[in-house]
N, C-alpha and C. Protein backbone atom coordinates (compact mmCIF):
# COMPACT_ATOMS: atom_id res chain seq x y z
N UNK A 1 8.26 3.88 -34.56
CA UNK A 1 9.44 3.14 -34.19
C UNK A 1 9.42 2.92 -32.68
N UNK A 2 9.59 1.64 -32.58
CA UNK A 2 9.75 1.39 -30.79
C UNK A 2 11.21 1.41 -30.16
N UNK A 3 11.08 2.44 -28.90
CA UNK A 3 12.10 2.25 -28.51
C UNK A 3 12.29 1.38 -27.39
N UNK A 4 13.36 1.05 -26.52
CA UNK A 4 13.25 -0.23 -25.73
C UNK A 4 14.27 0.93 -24.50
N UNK A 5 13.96 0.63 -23.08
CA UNK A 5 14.45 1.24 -21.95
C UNK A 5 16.21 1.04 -22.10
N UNK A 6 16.64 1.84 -21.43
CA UNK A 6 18.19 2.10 -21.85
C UNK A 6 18.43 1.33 -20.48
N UNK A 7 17.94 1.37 -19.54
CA UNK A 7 18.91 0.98 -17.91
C UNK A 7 17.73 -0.06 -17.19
N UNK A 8 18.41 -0.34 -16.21
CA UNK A 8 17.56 -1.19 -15.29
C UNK A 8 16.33 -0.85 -14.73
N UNK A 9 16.70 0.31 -14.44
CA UNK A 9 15.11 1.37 -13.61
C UNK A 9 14.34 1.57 -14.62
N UNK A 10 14.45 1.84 -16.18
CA UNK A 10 13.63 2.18 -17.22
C UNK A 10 12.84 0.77 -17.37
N UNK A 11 13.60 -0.33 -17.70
CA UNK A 11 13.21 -1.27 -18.23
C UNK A 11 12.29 -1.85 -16.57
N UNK A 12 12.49 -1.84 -15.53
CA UNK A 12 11.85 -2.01 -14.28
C UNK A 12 9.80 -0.95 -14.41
N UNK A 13 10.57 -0.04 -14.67
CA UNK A 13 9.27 0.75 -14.56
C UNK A 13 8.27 0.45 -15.90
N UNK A 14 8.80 0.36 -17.02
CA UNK A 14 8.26 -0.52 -18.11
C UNK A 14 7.26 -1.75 -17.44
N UNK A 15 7.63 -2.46 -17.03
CA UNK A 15 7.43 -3.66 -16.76
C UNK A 15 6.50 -3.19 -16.12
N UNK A 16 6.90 -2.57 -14.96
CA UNK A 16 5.27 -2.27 -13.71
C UNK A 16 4.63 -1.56 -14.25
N UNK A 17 4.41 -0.79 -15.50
CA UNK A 17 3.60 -0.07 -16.01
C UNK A 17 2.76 -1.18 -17.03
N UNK A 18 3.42 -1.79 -17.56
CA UNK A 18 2.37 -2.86 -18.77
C UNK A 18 1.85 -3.36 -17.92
N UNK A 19 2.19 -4.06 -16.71
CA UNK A 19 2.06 -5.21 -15.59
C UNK A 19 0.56 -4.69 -15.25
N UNK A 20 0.43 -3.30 -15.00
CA UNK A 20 -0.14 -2.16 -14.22
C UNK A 20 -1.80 -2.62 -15.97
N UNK A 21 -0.91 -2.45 -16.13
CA UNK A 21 -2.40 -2.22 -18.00
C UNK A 21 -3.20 -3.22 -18.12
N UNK A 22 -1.85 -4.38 -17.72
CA UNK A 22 -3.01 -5.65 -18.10
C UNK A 22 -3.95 -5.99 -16.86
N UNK A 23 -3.40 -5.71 -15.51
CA UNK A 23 -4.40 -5.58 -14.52
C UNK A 23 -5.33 -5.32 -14.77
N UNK A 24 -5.10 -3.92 -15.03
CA UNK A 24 -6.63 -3.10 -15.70
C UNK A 24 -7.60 -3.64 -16.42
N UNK A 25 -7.15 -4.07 -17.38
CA UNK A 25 -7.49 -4.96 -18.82
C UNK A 25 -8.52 -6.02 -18.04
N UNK A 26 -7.78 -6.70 -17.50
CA UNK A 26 -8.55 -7.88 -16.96
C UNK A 26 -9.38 -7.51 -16.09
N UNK A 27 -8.82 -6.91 -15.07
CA UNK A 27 -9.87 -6.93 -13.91
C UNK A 27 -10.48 -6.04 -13.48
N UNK A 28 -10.28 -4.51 -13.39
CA UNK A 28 -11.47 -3.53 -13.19
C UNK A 28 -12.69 -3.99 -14.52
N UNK A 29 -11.77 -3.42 -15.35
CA UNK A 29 -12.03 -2.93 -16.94
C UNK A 29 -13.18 -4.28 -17.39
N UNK A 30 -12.84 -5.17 -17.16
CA UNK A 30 -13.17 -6.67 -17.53
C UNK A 30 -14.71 -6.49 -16.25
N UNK A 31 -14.62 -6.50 -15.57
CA UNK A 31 -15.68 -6.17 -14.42
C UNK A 31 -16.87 -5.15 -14.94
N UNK A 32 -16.05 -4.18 -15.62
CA UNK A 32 -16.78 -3.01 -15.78
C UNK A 32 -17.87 -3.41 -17.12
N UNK A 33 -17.44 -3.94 -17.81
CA UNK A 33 -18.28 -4.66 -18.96
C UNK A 33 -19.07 -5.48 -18.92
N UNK A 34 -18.93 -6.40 -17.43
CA UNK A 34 -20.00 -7.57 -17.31
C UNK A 34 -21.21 -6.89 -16.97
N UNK A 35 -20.62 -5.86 -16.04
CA UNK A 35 -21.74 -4.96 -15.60
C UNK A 35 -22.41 -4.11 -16.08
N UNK A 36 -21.72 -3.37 -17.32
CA UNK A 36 -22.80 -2.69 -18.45
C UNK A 36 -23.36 -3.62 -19.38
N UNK A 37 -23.01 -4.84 -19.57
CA UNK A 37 -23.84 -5.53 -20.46
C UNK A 37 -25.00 -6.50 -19.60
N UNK A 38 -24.71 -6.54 -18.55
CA UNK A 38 -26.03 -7.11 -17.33
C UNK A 38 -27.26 -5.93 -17.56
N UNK A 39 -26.66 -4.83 -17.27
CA UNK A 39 -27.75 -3.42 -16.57
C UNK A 39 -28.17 -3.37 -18.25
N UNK A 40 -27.59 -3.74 -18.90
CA UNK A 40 -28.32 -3.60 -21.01
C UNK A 40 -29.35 -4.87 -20.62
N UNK A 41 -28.89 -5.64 -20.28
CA UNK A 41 -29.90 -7.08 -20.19
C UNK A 41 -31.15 -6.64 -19.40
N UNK A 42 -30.52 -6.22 -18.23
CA UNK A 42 -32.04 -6.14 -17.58
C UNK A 42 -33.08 -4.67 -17.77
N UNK A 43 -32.20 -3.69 -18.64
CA UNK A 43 -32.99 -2.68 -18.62
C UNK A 43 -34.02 -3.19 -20.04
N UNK A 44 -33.68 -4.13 -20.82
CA UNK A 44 -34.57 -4.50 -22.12
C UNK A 44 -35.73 -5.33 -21.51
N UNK A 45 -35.23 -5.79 -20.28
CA UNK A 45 -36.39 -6.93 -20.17
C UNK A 45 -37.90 -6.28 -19.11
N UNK A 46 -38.58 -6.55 -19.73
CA UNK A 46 -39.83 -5.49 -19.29
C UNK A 46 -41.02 -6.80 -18.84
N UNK A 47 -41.64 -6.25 -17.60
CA UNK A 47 -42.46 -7.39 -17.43
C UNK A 47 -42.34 -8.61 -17.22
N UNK A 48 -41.27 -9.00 -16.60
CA UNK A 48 -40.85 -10.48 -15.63
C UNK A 48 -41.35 -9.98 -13.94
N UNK A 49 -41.54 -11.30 -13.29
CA UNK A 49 -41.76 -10.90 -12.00
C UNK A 49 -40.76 -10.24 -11.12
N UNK A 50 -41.35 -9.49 -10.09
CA UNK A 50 -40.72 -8.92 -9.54
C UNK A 50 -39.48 -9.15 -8.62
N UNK A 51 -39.76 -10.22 -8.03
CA UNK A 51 -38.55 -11.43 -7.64
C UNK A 51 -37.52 -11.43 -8.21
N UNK A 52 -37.78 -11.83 -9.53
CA UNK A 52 -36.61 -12.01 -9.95
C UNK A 52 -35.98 -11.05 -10.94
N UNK A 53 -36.61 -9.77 -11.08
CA UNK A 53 -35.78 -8.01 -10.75
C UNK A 53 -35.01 -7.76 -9.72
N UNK A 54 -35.96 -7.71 -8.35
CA UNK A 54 -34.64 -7.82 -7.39
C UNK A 54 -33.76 -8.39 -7.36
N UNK A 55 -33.34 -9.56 -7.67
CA UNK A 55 -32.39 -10.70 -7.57
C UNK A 55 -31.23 -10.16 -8.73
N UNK A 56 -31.75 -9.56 -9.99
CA UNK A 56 -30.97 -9.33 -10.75
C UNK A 56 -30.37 -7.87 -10.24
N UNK A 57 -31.02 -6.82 -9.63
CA UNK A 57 -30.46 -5.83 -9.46
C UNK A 57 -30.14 -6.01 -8.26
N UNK A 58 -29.87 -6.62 -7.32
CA UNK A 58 -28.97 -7.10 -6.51
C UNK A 58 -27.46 -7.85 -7.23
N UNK A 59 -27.79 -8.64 -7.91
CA UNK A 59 -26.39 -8.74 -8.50
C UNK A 59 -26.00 -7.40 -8.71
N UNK A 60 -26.59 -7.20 -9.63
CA UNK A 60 -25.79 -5.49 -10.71
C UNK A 60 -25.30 -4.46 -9.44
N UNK A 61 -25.98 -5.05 -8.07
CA UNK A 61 -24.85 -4.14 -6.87
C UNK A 61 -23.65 -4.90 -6.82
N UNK A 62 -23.62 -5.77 -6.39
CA UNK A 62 -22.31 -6.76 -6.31
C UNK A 62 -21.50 -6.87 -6.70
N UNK A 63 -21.82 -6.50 -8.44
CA UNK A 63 -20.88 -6.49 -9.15
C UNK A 63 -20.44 -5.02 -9.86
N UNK A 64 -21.57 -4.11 -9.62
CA UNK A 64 -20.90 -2.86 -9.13
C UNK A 64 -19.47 -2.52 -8.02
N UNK A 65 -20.22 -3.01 -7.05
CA UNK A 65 -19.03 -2.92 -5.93
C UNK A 65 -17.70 -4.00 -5.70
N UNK A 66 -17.87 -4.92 -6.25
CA UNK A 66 -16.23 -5.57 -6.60
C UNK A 66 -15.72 -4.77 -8.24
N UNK A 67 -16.43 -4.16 -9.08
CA UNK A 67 -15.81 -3.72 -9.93
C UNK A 67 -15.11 -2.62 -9.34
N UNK A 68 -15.55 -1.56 -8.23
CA UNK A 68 -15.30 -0.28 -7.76
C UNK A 68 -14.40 -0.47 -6.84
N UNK A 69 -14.67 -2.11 -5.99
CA UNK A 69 -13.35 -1.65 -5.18
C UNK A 69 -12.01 -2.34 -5.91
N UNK A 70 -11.82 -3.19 -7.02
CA UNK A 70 -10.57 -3.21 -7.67
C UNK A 70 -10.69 -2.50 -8.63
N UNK A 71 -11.05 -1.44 -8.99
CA UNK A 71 -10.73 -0.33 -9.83
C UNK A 71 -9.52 0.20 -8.45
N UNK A 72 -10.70 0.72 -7.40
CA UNK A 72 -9.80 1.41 -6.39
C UNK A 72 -8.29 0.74 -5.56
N UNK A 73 -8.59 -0.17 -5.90
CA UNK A 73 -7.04 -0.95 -5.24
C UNK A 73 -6.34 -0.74 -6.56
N UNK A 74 -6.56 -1.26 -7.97
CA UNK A 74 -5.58 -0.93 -8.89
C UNK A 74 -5.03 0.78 -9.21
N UNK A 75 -6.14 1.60 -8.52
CA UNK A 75 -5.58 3.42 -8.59
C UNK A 75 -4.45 3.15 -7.28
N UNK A 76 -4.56 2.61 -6.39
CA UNK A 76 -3.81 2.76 -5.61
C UNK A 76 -2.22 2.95 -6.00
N UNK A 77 -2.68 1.36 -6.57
CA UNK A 77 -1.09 0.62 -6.73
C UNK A 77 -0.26 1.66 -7.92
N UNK A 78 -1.90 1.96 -9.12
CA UNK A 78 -1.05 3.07 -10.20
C UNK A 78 0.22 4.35 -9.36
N UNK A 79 -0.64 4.85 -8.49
CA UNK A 79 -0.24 5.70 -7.95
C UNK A 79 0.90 5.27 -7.19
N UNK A 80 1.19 4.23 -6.60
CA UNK A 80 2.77 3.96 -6.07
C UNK A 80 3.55 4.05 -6.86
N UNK A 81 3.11 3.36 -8.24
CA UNK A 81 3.98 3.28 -9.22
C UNK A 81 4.80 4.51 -10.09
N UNK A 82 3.42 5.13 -10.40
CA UNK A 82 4.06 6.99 -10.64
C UNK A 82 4.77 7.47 -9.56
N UNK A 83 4.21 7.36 -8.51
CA UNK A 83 5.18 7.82 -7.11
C UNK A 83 6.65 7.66 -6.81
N UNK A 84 7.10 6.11 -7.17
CA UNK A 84 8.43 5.86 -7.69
C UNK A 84 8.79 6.08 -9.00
N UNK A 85 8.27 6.04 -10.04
CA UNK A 85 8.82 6.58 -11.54
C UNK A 85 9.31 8.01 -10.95
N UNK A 86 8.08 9.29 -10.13
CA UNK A 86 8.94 10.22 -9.63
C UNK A 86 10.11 10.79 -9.15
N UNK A 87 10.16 9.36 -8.20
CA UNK A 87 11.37 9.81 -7.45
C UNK A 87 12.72 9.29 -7.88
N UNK A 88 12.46 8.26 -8.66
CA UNK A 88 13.46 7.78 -9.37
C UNK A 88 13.97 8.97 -10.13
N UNK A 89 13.53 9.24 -10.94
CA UNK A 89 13.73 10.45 -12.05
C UNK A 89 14.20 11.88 -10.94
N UNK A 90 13.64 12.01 -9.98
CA UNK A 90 14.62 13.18 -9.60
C UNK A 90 15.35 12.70 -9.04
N UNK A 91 15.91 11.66 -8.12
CA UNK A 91 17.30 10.97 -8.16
C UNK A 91 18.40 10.80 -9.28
N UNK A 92 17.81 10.51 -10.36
CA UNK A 92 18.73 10.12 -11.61
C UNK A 92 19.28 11.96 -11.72
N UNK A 93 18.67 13.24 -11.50
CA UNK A 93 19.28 13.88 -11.86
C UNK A 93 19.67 15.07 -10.76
């Protein structure tokens, strides 16, 4: 059974929390898959020139490191967000 937020701050923190998921969803998470299914691509492929290995594992950095740094900007923001769900909640009581 679903329940639905009783007050403004519930239904507020709701919101930045799904808001918070689908970020994830899309854009670390979504990042994180291009990049395990690249490093599957190129670890099958055996015996192409060397050129164009580097070129591919140069991407698979690139896209390592924009996956890692919006993972790390979306922990950030998680963490503001719990940070106020906190303080809200010991205010409310």
């Amino acid at each position: 059974m679903r329940t639905y937020p009783t007050d403004l701050d519930d239904c507020a923190a709701s919101s930045s929390l799904a808001a918070l998921a689908e970020q994830l969803r899309d854009g670390p998470l979504q990042e994180l898959t291009v990049l395990q299914r690249e490093a599957t691509k190129l670890a099958l492929r055996a015996g192409y020139a060397r050129g164009a290995r580097l070129e591919d594992l140069e991407r698979l950095v690139r896209l390592s490191l924009s996956a890692m740094q919006h993972f790390h900007t979306f922990t950030r923001e998680f963490q503001a967000v719990i940070r106020e769900l906190r303080d809200a909640n010991v205010d409310a009581h």
